[in-house]
PDB file of N, CA and C in Angstrom:
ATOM      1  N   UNK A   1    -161.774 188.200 -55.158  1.00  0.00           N
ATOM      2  CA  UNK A   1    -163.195 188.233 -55.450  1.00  0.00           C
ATOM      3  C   UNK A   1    -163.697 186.811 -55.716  1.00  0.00           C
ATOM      4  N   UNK A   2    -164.491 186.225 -54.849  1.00  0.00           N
ATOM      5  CA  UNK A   2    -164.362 184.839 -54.867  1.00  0.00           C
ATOM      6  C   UNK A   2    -165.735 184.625 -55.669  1.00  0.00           C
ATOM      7  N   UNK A   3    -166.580 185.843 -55.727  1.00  0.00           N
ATOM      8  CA  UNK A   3    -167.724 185.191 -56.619  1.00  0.00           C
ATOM      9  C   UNK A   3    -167.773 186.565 -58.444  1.00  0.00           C
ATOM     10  N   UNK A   4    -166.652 187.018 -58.472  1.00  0.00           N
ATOM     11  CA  UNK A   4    -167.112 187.536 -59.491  1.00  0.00           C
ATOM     12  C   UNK A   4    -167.913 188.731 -59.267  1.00  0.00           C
ATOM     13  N   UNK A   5    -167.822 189.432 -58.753  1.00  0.00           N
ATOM     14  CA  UNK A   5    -169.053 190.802 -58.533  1.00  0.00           C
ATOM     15  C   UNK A   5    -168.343 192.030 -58.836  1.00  0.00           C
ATOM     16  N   UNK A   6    -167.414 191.619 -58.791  1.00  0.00           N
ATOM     17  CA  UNK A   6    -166.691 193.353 -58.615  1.00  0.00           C
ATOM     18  C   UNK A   6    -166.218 193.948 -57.448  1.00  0.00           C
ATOM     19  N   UNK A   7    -167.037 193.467 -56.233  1.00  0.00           N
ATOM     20  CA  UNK A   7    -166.379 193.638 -55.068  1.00  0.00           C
ATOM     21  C   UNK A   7    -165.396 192.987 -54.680  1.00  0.00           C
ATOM     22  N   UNK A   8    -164.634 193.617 -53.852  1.00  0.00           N
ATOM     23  CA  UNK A   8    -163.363 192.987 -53.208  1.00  0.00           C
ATOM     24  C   UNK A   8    -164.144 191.966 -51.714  1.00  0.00           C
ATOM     25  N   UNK A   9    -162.982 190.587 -51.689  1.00  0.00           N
ATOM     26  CA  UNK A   9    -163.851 189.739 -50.508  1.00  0.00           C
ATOM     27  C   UNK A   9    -164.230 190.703 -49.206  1.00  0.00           C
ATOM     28  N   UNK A  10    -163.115 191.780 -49.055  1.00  0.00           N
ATOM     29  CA  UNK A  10    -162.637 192.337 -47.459  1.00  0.00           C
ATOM     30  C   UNK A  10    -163.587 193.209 -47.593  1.00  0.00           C
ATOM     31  N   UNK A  11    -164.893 193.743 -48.480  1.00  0.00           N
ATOM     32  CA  UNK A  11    -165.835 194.539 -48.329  1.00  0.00           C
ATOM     33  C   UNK A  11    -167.191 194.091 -48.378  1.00  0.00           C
ATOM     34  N   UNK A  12    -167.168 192.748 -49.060  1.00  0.00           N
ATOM     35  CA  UNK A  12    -168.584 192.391 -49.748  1.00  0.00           C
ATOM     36  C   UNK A  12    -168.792 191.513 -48.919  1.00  0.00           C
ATOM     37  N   UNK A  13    -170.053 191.651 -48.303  1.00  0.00           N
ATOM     38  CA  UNK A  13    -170.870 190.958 -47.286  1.00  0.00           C
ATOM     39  C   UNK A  13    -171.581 189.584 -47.905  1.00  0.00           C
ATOM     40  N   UNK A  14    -171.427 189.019 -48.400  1.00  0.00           N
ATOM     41  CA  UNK A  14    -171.201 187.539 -49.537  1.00  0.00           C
ATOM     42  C   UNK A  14    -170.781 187.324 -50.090  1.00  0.00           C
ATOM     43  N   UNK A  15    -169.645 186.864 -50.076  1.00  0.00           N
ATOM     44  CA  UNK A  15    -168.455 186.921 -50.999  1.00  0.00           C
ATOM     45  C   UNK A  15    -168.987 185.736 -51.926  1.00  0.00           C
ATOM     46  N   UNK A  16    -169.758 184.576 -51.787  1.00  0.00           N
ATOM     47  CA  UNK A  16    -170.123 183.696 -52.631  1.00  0.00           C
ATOM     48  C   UNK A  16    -171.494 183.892 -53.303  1.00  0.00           C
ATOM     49  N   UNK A  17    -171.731 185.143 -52.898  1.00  0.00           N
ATOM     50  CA  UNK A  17    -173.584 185.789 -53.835  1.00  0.00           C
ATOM     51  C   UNK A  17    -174.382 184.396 -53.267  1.00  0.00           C
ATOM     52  N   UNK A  18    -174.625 183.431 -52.770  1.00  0.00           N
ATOM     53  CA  UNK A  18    -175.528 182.414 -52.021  1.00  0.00           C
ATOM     54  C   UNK A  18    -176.762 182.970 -51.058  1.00  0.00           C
ATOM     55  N   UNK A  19    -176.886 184.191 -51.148  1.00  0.00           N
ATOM     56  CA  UNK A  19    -178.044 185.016 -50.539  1.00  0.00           C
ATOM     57  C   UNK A  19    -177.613 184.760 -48.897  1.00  0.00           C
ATOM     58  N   UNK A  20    -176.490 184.128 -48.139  1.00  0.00           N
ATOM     59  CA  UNK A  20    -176.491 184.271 -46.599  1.00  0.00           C
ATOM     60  C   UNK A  20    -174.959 184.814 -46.626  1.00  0.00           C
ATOM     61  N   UNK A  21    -175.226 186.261 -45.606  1.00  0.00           N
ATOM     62  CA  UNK A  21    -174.100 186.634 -45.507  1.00  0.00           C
ATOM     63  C   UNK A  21    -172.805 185.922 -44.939  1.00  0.00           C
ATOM     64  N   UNK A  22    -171.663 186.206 -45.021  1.00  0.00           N
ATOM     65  CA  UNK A  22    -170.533 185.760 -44.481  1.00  0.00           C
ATOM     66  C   UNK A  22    -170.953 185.257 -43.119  1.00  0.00           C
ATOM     67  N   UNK A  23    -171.021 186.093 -42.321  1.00  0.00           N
ATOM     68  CA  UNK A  23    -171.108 185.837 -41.297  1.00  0.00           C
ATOM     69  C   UNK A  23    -172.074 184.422 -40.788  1.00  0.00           C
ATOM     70  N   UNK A  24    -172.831 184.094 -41.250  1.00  0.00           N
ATOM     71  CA  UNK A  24    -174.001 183.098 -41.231  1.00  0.00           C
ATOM     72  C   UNK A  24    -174.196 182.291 -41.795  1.00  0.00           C
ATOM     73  N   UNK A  25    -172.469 182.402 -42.952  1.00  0.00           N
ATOM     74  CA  UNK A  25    -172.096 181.321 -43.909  1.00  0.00           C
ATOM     75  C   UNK A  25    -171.635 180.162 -43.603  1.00  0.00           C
ATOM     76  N   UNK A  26    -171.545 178.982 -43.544  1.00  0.00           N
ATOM     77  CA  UNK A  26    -170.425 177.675 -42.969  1.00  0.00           C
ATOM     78  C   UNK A  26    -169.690 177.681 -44.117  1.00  0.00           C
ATOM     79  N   UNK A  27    -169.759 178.118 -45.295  1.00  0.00           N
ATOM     80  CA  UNK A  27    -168.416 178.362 -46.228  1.00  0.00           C
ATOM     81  C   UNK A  27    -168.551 179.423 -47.129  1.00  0.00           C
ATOM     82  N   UNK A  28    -168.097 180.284 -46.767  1.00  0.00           N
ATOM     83  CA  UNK A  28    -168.467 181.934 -47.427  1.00  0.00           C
ATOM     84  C   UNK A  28    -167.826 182.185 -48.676  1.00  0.00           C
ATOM     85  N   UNK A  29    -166.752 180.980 -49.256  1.00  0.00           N
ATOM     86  CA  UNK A  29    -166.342 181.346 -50.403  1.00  0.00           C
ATOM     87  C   UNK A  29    -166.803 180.125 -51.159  1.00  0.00           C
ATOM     88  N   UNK A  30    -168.209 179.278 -51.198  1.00  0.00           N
ATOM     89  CA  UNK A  30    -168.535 178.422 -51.895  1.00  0.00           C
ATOM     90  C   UNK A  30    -169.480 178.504 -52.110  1.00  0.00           C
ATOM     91  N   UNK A  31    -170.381 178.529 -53.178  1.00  0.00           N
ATOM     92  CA  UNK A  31    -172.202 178.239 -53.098  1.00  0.00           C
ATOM     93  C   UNK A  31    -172.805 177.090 -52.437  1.00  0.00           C
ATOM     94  N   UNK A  32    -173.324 177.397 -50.776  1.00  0.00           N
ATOM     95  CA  UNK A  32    -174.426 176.205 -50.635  1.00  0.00           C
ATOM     96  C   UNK A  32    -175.061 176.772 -49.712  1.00  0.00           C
ATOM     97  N   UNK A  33    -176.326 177.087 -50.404  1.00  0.00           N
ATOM     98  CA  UNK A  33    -177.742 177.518 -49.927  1.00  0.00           C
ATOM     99  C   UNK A  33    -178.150 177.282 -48.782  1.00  0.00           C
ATOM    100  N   UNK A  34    -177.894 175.823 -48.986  1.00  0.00           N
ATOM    101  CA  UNK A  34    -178.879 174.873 -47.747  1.00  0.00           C
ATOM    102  C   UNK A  34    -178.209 174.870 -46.786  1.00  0.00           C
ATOM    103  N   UNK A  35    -176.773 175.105 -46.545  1.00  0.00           N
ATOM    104  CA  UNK A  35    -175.866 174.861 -45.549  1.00  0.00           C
ATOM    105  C   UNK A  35    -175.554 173.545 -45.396  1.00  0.00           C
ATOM    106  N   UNK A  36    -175.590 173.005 -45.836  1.00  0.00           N
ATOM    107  CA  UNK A  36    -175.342 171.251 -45.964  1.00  0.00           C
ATOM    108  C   UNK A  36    -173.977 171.131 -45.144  1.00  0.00           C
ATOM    109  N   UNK A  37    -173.510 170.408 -43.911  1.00  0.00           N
ATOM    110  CA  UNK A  37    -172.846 170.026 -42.972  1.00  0.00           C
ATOM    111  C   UNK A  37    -172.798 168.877 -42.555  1.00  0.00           C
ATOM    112  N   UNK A  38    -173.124 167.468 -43.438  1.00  0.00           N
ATOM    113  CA  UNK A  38    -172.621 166.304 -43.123  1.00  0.00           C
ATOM    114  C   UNK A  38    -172.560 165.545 -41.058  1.00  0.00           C
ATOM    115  N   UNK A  39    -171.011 166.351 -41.033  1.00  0.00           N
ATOM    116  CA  UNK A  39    -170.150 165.986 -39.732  1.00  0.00           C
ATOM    117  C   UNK A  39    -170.009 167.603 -39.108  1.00  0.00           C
ATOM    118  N   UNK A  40    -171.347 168.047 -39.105  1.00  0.00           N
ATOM    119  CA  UNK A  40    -171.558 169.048 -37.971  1.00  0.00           C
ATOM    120  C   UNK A  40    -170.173 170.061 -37.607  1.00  0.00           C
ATOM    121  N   UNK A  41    -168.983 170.070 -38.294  1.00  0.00           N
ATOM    122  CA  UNK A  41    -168.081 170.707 -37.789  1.00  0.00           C
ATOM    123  C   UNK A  41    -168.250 172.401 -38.416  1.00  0.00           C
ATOM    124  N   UNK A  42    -167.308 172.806 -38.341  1.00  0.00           N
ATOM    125  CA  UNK A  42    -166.985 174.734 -38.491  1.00  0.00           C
ATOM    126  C   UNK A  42    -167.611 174.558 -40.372  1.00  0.00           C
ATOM    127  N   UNK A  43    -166.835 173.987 -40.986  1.00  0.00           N
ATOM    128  CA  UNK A  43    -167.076 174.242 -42.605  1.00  0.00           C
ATOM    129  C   UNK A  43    -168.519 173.445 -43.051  1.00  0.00           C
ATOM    130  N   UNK A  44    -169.075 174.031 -43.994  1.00  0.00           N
ATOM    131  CA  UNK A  44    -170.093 173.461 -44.928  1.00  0.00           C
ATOM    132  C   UNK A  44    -169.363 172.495 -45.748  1.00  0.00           C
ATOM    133  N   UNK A  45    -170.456 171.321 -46.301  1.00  0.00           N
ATOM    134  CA  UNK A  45    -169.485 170.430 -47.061  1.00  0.00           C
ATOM    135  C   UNK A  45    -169.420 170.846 -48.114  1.00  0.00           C
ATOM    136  N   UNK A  46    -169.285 171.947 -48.663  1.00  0.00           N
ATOM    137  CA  UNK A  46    -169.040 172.362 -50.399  1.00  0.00           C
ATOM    138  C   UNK A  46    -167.764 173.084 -50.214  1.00  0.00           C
ATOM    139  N   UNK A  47    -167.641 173.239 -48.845  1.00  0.00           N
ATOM    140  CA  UNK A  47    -165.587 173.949 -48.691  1.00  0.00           C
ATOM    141  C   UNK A  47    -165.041 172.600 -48.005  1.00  0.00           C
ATOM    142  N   UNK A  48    -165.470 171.570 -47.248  1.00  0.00           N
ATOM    143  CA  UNK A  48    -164.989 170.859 -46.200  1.00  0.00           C
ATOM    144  C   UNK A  48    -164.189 169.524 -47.341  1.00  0.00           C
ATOM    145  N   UNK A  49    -162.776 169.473 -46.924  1.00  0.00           N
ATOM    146  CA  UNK A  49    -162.015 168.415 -47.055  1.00  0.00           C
ATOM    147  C   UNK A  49    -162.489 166.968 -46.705  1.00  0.00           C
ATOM    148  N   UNK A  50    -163.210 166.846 -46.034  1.00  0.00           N
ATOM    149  CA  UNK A  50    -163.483 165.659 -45.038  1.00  0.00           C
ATOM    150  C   UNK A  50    -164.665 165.615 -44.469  1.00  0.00           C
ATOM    151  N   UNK A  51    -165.323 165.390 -45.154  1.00  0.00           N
ATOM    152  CA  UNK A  51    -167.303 165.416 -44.757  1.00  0.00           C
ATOM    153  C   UNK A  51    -167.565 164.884 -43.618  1.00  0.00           C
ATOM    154  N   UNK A  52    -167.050 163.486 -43.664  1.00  0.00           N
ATOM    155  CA  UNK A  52    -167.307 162.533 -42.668  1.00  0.00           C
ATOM    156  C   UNK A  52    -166.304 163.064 -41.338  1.00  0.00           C
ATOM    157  N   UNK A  53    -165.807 163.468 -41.311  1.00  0.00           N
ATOM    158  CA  UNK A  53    -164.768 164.464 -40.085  1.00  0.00           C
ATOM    159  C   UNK A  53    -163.852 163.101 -39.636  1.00  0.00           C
ATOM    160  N   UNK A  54    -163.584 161.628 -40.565  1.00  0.00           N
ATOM    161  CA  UNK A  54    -162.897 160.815 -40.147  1.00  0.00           C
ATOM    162  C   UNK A  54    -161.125 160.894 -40.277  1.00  0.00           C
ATOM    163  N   UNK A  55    -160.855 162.183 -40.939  1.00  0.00           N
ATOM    164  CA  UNK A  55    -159.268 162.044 -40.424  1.00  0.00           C
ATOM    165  C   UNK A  55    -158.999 161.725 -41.863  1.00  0.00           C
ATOM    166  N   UNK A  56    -159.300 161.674 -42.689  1.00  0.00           N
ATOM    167  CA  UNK A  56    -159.107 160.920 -44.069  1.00  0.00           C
ATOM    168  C   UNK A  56    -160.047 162.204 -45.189  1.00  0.00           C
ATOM    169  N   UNK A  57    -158.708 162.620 -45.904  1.00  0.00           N
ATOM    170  CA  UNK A  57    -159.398 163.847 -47.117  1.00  0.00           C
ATOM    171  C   UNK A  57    -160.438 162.980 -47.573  1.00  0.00           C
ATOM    172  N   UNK A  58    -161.572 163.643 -48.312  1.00  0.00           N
ATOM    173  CA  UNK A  58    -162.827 163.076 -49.118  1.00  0.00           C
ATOM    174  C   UNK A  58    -161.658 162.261 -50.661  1.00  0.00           C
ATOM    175  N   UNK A  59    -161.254 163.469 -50.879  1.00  0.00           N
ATOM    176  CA  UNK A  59    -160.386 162.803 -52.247  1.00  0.00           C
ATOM    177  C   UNK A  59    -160.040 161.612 -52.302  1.00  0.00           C
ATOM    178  N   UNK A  60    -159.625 160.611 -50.827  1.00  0.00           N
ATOM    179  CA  UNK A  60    -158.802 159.710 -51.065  1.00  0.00           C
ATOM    180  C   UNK A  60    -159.538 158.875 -50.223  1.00  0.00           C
ATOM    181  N   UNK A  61    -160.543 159.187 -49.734  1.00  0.00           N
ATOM    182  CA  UNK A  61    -161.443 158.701 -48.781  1.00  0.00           C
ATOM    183  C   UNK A  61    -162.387 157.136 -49.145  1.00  0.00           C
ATOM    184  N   UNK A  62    -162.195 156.032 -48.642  1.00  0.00           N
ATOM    185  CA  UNK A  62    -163.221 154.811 -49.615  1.00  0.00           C
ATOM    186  C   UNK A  62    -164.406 154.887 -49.104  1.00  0.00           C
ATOM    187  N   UNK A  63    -164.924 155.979 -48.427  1.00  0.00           N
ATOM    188  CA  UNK A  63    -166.025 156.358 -47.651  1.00  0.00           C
ATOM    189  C   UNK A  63    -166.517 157.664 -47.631  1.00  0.00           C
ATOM    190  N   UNK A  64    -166.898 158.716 -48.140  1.00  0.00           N
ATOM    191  CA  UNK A  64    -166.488 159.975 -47.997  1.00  0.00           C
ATOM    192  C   UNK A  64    -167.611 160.627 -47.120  1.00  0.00           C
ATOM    193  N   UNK A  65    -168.795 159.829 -46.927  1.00  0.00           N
ATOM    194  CA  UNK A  65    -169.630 160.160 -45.827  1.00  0.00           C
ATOM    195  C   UNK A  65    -170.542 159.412 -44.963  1.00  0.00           C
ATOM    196  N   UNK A  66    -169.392 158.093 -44.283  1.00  0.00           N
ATOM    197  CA  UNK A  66    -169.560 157.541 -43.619  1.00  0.00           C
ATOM    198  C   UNK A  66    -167.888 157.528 -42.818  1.00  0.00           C
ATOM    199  N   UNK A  67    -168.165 157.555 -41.274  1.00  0.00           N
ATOM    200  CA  UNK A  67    -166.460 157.678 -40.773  1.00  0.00           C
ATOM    201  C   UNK A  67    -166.123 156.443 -40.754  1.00  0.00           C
ATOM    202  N   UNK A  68    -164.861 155.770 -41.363  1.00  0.00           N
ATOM    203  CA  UNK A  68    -164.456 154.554 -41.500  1.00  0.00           C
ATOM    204  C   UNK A  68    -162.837 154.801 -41.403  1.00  0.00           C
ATOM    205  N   UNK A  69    -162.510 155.120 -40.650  1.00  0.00           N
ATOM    206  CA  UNK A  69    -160.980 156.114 -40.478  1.00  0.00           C
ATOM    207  C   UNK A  69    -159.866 154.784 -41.028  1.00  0.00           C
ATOM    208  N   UNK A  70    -160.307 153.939 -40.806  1.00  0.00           N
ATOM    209  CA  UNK A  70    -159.441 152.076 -41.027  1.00  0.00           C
ATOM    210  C   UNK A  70    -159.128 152.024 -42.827  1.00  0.00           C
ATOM    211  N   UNK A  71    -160.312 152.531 -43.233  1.00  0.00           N
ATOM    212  CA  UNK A  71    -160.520 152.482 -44.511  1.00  0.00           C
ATOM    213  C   UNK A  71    -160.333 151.219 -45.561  1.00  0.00           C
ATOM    214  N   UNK A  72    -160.839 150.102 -44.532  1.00  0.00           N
ATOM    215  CA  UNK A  72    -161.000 149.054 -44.859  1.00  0.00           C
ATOM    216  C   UNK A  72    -162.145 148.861 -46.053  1.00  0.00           C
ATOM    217  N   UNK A  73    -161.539 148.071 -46.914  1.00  0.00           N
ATOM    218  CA  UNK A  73    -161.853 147.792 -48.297  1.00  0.00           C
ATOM    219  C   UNK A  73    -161.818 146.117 -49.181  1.00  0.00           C
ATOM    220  N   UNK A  74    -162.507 145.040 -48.031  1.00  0.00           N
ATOM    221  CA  UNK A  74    -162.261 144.126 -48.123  1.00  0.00           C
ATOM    222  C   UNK A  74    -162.597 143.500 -50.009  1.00  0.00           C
ATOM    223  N   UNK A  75    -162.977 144.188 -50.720  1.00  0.00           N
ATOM    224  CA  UNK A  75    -163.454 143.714 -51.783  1.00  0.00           C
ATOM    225  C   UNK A  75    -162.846 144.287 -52.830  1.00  0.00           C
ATOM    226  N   UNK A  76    -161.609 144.931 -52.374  1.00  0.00           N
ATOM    227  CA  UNK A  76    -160.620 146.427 -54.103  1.00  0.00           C
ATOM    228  C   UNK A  76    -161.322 146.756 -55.108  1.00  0.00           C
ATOM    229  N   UNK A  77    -162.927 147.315 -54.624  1.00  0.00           N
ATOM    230  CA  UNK A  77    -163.513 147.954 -55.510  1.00  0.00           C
ATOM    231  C   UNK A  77    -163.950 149.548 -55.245  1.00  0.00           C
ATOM    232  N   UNK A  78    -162.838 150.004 -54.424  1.00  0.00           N
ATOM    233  CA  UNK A  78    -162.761 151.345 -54.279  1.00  0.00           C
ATOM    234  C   UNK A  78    -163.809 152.076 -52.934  1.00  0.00           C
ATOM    235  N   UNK A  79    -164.795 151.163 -53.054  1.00  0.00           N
ATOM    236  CA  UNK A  79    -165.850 151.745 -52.137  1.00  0.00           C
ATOM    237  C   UNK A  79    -165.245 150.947 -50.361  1.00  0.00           C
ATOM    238  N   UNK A  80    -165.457 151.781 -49.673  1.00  0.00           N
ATOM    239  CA  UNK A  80    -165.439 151.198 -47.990  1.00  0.00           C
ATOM    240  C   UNK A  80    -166.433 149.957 -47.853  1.00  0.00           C
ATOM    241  N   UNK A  81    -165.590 149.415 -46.846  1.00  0.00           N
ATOM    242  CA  UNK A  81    -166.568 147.901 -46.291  1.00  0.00           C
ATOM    243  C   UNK A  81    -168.090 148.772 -45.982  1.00  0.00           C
ATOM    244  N   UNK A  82    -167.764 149.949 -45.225  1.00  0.00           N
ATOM    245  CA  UNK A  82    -169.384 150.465 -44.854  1.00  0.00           C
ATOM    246  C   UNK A  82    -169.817 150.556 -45.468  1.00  0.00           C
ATOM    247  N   UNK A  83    -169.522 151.088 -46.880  1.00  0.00           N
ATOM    248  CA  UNK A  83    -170.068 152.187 -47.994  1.00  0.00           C
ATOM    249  C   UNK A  83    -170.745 150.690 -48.915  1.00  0.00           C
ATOM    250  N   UNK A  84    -170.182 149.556 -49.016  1.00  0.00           N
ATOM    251  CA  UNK A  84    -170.774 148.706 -50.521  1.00  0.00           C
ATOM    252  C   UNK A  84    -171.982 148.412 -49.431  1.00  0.00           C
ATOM    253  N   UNK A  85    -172.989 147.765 -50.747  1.00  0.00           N
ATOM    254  CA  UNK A  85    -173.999 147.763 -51.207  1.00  0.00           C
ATOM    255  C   UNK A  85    -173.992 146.391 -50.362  1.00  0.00           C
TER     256      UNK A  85
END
C-alpha cells in the first residue's frame, strides 16, 4: 500500500492518492501532480534516479539537472563545471 488507504497497490487505481490514475501516472508510487519529467524519459522525477538521464544517479551526481556525464568539477566545491554560478 504505497499511499496508506487501505487498499492493496494490485486493486487501487492510485496507488499514490495524487488525483491521476496509475495508468496516466509517470510515477504511480510517488506524489507529483504536475508530472514533472526533467529528461523526458518513462519515470517522473519524484521516482527517477537520474533526472538529467546522464548515466550518473542524482545522489552522486555534481549536476543533477544538467547532463554532464564527465562530471567535471574544476573548482571541489561539489557543484558541476555546468552547474556553478
Amino acid at each position: 500500500m504505497a499511499d496508506d488507504d487501505g487498499q492493496a497497490d494490485c486493486v487501487d487505481d492510485d496507488d499514490d492518492n495524487d488525483e491521476l490514475l496509475d495508468p496516466d501516472d509517470n510515477c504511480s508510487t510517488a506524489v507529483n501532480p504536475g508530472q514533472e519529467n526533467l529528461d523526458g524519459d518513462a519515470e517522473g522525477d519524484s521516482c527517477d534516479d537520474d533526472d538529467d538521464n546522464d548515466g550518473v544517479p542524482d545522489e552522486t551526481d555534481t549536476c543533477p539537472t544538467i547532463v554532464n556525464p564527465d562530471q567535471q568539477d574544476t573548482d571541489g566545491d561539489g557543484d558541476g563545471d555546468l552547474c556553478d554560478d
